[in-house]
C-alpha atoms as a PDB file:
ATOM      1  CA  UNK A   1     126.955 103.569 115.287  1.00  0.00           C
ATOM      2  CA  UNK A   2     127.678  99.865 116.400  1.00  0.00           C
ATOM      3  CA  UNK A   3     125.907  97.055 114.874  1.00  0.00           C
ATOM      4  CA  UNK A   4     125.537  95.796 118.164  1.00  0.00           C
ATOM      5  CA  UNK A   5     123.061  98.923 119.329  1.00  0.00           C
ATOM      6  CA  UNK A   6     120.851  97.838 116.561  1.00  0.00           C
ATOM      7  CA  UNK A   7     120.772  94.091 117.284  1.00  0.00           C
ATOM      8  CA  UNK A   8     120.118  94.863 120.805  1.00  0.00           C
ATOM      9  CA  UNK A   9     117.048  96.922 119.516  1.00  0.00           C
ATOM     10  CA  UNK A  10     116.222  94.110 117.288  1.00  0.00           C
ATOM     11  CA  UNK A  11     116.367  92.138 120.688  1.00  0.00           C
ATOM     12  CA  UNK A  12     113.964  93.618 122.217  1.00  0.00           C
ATOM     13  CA  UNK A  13     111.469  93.995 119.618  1.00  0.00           C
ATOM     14  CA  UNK A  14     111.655  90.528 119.482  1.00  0.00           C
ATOM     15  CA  UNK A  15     110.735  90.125 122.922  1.00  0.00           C
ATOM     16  CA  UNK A  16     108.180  92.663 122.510  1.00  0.00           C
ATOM     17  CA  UNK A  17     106.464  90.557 119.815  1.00  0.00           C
ATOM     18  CA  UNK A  18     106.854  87.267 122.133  1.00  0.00           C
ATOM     19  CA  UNK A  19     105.633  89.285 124.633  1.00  0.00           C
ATOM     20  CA  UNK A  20     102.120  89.931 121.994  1.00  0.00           C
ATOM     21  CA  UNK A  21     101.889  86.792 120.248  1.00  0.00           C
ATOM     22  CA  UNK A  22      99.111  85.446 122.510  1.00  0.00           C
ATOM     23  CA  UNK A  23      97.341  88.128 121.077  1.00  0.00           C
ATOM     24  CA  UNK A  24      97.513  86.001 118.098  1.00  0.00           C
ATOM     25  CA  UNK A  25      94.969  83.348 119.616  1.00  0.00           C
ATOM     26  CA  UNK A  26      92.269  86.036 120.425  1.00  0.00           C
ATOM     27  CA  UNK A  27      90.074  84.942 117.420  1.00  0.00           C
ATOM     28  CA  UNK A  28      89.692  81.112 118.607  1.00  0.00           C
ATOM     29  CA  UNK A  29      89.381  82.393 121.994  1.00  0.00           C
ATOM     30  CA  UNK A  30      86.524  84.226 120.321  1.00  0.00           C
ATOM     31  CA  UNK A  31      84.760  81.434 118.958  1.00  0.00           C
ATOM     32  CA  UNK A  32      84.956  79.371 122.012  1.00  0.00           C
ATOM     33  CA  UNK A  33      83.822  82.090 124.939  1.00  0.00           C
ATOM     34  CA  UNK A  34      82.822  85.190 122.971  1.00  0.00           C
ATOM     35  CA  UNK A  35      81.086  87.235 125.761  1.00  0.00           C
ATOM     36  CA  UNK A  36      84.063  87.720 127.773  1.00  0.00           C
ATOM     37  CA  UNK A  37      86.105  89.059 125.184  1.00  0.00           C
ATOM     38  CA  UNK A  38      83.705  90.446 122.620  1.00  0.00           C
ATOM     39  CA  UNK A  39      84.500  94.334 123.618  1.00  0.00           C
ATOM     40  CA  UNK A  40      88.210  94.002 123.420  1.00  0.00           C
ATOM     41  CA  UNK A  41      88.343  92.077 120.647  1.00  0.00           C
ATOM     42  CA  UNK A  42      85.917  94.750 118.513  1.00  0.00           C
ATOM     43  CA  UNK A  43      87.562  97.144 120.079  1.00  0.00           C
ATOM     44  CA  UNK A  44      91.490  95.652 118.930  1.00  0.00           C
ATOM     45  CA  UNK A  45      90.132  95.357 115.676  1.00  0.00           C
ATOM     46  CA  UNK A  46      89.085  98.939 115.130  1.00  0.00           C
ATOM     47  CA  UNK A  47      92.547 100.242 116.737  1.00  0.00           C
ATOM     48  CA  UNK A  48      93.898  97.965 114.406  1.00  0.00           C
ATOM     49  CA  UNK A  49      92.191  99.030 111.123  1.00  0.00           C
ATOM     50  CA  UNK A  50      92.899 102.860 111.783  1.00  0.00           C
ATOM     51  CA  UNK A  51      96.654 102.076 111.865  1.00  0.00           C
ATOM     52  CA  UNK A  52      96.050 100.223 108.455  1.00  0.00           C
ATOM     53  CA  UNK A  53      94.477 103.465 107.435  1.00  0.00           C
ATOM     54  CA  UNK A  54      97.402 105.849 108.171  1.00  0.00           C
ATOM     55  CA  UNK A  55      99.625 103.624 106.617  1.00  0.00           C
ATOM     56  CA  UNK A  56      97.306 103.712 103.495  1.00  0.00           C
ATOM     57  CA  UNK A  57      97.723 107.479 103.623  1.00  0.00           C
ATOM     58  CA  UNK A  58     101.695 106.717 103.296  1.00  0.00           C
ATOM     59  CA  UNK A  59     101.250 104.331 100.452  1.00  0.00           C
ATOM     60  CA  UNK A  60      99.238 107.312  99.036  1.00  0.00           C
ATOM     61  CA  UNK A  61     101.790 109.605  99.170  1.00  0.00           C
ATOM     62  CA  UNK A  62     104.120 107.426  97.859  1.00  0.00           C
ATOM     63  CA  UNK A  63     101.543 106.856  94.848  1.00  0.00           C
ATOM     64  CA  UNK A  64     102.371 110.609  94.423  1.00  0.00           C
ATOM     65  CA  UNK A  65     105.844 110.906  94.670  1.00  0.00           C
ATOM     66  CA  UNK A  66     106.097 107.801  92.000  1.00  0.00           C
ATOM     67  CA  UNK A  67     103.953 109.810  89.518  1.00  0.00           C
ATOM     68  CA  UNK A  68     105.816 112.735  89.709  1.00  0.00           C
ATOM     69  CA  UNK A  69     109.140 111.172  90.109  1.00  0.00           C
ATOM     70  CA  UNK A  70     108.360 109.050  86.892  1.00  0.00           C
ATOM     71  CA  UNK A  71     107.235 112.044  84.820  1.00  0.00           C
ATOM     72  CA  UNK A  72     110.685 113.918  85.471  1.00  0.00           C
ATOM     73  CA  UNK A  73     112.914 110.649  84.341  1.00  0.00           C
ATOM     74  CA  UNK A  74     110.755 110.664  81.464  1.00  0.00           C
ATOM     75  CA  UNK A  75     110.934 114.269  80.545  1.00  0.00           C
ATOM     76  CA  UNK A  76     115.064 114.691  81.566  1.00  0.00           C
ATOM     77  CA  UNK A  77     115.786 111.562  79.705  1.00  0.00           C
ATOM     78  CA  UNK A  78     113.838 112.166  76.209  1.00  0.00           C
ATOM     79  CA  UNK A  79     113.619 116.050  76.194  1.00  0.00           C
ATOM     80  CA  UNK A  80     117.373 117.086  77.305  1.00  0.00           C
ATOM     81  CA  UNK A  81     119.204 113.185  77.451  1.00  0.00           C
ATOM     82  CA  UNK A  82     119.731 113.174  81.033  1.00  0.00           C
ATOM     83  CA  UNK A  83     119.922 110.450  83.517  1.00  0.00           C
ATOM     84  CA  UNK A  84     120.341 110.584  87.489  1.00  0.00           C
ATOM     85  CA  UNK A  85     120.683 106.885  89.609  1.00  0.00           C
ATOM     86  CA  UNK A  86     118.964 109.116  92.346  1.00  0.00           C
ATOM     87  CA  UNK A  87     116.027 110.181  90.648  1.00  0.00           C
ATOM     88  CA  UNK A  88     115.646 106.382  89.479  1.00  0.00           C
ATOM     89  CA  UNK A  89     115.756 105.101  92.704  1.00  0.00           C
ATOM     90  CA  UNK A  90     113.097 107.392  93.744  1.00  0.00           C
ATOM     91  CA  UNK A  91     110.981 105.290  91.595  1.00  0.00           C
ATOM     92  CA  UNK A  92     111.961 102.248  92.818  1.00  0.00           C
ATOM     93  CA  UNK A  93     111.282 102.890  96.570  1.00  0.00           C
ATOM     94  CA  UNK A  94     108.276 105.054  96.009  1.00  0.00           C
ATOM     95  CA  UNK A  95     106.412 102.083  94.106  1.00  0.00           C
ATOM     96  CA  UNK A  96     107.856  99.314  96.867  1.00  0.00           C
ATOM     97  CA  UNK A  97     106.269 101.627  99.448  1.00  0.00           C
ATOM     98  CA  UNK A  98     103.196 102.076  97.615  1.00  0.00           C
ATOM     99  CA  UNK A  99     102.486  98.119  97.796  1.00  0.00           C
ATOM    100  CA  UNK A 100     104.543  97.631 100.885  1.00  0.00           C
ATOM    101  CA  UNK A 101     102.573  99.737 102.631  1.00  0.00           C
ATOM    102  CA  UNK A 102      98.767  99.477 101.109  1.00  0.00           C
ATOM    103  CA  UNK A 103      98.685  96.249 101.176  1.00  0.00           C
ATOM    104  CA  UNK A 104      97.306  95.905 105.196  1.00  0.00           C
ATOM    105  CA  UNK A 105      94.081  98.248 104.177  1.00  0.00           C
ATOM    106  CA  UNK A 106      93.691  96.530 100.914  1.00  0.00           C
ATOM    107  CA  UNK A 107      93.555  93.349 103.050  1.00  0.00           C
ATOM    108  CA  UNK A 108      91.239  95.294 105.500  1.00  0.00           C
ATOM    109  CA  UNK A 109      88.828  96.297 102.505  1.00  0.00           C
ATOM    110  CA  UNK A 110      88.969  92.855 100.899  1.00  0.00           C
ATOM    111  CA  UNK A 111      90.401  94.249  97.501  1.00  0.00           C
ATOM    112  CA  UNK A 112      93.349  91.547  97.118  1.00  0.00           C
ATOM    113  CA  UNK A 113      92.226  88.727  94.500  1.00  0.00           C
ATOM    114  CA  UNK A 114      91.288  85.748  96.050  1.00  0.00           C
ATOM    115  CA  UNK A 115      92.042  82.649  94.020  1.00  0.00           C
ATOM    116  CA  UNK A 116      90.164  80.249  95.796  1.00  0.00           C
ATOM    117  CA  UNK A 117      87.278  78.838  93.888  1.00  0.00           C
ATOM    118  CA  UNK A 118      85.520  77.415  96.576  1.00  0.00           C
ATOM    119  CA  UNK A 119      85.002  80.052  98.908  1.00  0.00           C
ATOM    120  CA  UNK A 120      82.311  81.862  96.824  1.00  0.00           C
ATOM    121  CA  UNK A 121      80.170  78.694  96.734  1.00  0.00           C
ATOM    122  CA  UNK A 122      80.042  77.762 100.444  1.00  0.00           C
ATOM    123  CA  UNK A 123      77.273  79.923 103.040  1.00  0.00           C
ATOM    124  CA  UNK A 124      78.403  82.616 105.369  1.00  0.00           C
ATOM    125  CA  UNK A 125      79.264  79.970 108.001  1.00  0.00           C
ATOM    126  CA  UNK A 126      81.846  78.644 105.447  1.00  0.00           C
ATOM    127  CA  UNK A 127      83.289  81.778 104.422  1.00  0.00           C
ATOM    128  CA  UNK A 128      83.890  82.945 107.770  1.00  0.00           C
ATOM    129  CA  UNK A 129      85.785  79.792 108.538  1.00  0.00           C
ATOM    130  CA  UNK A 130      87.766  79.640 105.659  1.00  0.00           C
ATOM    131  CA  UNK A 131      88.970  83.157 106.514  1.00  0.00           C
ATOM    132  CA  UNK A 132      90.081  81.891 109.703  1.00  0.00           C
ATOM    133  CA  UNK A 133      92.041  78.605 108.681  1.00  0.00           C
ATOM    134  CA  UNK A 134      93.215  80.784 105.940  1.00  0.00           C
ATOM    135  CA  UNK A 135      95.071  83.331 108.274  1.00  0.00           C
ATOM    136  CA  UNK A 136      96.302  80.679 110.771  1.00  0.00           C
ATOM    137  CA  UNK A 137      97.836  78.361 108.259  1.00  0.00           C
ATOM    138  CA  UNK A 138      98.883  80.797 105.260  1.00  0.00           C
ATOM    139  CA  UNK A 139      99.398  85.023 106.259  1.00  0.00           C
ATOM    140  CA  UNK A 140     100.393  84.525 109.562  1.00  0.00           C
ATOM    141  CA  UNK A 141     103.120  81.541 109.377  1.00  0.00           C
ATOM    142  CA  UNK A 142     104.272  83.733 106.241  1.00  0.00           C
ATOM    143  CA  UNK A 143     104.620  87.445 108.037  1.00  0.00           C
ATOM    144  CA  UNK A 144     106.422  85.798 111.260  1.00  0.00           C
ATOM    145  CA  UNK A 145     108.772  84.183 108.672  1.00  0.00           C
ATOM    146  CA  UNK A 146     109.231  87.658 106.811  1.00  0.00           C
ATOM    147  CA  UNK A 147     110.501  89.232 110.043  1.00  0.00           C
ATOM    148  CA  UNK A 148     112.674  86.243 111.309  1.00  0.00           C
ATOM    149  CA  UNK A 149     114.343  86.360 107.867  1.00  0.00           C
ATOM    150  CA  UNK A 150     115.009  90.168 108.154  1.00  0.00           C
ATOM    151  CA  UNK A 151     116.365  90.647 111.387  1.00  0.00           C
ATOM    152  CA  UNK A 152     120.068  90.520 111.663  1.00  0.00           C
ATOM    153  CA  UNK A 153     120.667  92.026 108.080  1.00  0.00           C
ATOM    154  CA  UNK A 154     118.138  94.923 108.522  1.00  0.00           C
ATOM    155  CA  UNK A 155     120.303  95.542 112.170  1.00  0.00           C
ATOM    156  CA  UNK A 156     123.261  95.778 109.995  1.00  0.00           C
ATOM    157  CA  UNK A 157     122.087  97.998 107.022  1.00  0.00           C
ATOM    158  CA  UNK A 158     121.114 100.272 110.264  1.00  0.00           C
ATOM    159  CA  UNK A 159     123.766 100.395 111.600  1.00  0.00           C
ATOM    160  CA  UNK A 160     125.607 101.382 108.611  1.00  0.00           C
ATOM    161  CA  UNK A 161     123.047 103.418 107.403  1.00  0.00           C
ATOM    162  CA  UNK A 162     123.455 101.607 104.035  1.00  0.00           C
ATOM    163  CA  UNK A 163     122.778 103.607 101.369  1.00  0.00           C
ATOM    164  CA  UNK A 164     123.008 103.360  97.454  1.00  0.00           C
ATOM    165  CA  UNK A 165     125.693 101.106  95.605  1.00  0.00           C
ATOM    166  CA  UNK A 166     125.893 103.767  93.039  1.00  0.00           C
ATOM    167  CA  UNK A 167     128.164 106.949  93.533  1.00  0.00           C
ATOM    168  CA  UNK A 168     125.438 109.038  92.940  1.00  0.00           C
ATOM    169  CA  UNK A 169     122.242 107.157  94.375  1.00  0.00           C
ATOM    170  CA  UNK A 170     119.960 107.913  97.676  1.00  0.00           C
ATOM    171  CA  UNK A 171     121.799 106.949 100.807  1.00  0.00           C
ATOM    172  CA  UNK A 172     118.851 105.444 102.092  1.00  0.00           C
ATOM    173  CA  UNK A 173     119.135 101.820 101.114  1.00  0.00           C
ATOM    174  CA  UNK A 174     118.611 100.801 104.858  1.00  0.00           C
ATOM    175  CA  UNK A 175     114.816 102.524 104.698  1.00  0.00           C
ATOM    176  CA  UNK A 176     114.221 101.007 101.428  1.00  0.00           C
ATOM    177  CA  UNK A 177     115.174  97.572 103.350  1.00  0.00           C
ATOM    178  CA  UNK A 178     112.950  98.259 106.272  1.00  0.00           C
ATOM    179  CA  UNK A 179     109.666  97.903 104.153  1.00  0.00           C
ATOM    180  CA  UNK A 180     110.171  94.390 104.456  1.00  0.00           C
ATOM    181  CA  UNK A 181     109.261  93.917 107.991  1.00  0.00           C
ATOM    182  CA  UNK A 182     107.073  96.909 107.971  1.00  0.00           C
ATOM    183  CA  UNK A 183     104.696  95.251 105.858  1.00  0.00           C
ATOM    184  CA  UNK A 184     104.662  91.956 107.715  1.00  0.00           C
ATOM    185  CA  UNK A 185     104.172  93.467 110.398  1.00  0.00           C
ATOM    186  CA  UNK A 186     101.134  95.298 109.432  1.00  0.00           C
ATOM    187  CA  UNK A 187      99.934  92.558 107.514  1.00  0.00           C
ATOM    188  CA  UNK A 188     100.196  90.724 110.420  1.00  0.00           C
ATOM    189  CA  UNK A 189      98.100  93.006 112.414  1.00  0.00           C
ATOM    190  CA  UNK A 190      95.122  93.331 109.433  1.00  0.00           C
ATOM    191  CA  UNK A 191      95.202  89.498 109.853  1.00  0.00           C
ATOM    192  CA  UNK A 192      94.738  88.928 113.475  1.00  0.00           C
ATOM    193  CA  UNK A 193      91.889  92.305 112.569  1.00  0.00           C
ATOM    194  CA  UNK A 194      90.168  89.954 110.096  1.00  0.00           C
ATOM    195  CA  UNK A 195      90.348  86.559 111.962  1.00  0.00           C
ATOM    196  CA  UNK A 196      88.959  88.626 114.600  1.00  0.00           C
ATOM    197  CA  UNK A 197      86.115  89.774 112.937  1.00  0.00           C
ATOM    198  CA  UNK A 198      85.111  86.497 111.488  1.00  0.00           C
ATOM    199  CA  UNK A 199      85.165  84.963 114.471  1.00  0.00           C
ATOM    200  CA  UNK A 200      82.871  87.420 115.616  1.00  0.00           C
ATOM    201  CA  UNK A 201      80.641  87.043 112.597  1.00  0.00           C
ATOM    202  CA  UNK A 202      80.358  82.993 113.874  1.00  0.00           C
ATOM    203  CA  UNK A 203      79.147  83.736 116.987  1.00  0.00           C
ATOM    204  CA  UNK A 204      77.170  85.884 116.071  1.00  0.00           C
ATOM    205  CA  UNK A 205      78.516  89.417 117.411  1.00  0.00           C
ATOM    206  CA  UNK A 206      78.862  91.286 114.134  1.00  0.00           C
ATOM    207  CA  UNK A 207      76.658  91.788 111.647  1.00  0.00           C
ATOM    208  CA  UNK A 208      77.149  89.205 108.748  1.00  0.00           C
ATOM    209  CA  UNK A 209      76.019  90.801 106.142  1.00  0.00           C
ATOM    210  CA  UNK A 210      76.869  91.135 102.252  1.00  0.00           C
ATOM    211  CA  UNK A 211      77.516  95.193 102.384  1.00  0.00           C
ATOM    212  CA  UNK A 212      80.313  95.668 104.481  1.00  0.00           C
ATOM    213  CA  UNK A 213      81.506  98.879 105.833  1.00  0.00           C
ATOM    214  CA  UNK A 214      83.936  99.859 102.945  1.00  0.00           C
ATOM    215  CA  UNK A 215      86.750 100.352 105.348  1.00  0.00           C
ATOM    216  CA  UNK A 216      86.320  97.140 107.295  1.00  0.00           C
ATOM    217  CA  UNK A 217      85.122  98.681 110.163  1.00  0.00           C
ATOM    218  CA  UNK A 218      82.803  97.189 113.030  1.00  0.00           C
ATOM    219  CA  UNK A 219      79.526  98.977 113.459  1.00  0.00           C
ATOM    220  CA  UNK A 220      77.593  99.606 116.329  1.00  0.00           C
ATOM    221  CA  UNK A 221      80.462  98.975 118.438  1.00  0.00           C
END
């Protein structure tokens, strides 16, 4: 198939996103008229966190296949001295995919390590706010440049259906390529999620409270 099918696609999506990106600016629209937009923007943010959660059940799987995968290079290699590039491999994209793709509802159930030493000391005002000048200038300038950087070379490894380098390895090099954008994209999702629920928390429609719904979730919405 022609390179040129896939950069089309690639085209579009990129319109598509352009087309979403004032979505983006929902959360300070939040904090500046919240009554107008407070039932779309709870309800975006619950559409958005299921999505995180089925792609949680893929990084789950992938947890599984790893495992297993792992055990059978470890028992063909020390019990009868055999080695396949394709069983290997299977390691290697099982445990990108495991990150790649749980890394949105890990960001949804606040379970990546924060390194910032202030946050903890300042009220719930301040938390809330450093969540939003935290997704603004750091996760989302970082996920847009992810997918501008993937773009043209992802079109091509599709349209080659790229696969291994090896003679005997997975032809499915072009997947293994795709988590890339995947994950900024859904990382890019979680975050407009999360800047939308703190700007919520600031006005005062959700619940600021210490004991979260584990999954992120907005209550009584």
């Amino acid at each position: 198939m022609s390179a040129d099918v896939f950069l089309t696609l690639g085209g579009w999506l990129n319109w598509l996103g352009l087309a979403l990106s004032p979505l983006l600016l929902l959360p300070l629209i939040v904090t500046i008229w919240p009554d107008p937009v407070e039932g779309p923007a709870k309800w975006l943010s619950r559409r958005i966190d299921a999505i995180s959660g089925w792609a949680l059940g893929g990084a789950i799987a992938s947890a599984i296949i790893l495992v297993m995968a792992q055990l059978m290079v470890v028992l063909l290699r020390y019990a009868f001295g055999m080695s396949f590039t394709w069983l290997n491999e299977i390691v290697i994209y099982a445990f990108a995919a495991m990150f790649m793709l749980g890394a949105a509802s890990a960001l949804r159930d606040d379970a990546h390590v924060r390194v910032d030493i202030l946050r903890p000391r300042f009220g719930p005002s301040g938390r809330n706010w450093v969540e939003l000048a935290g997704i603004y200038l750091f996760l989302f300038p970082i996920c847009i440049r992810l997918l501008a950087m993937t773009e043209q070379g992802l079109a091509r490894s599709w349209a080659l259906f790229e696969g291994s380098r090896e003679s005997d390895g997975l032809p499915l090099l072009f997947l293994f390529k795709t988590l890339l954008p995947v994950f900024a994209v859904l990382m890019l999702v979680q975050g407009l999620s999360e800047a939308l629920k703190a700007a919520l928390r600031l006005t005062g429609k959700l619940e600021d409270t210490p004991e979260e719904d584990p999954h992120g979730g907005i209550h009584g919405a």
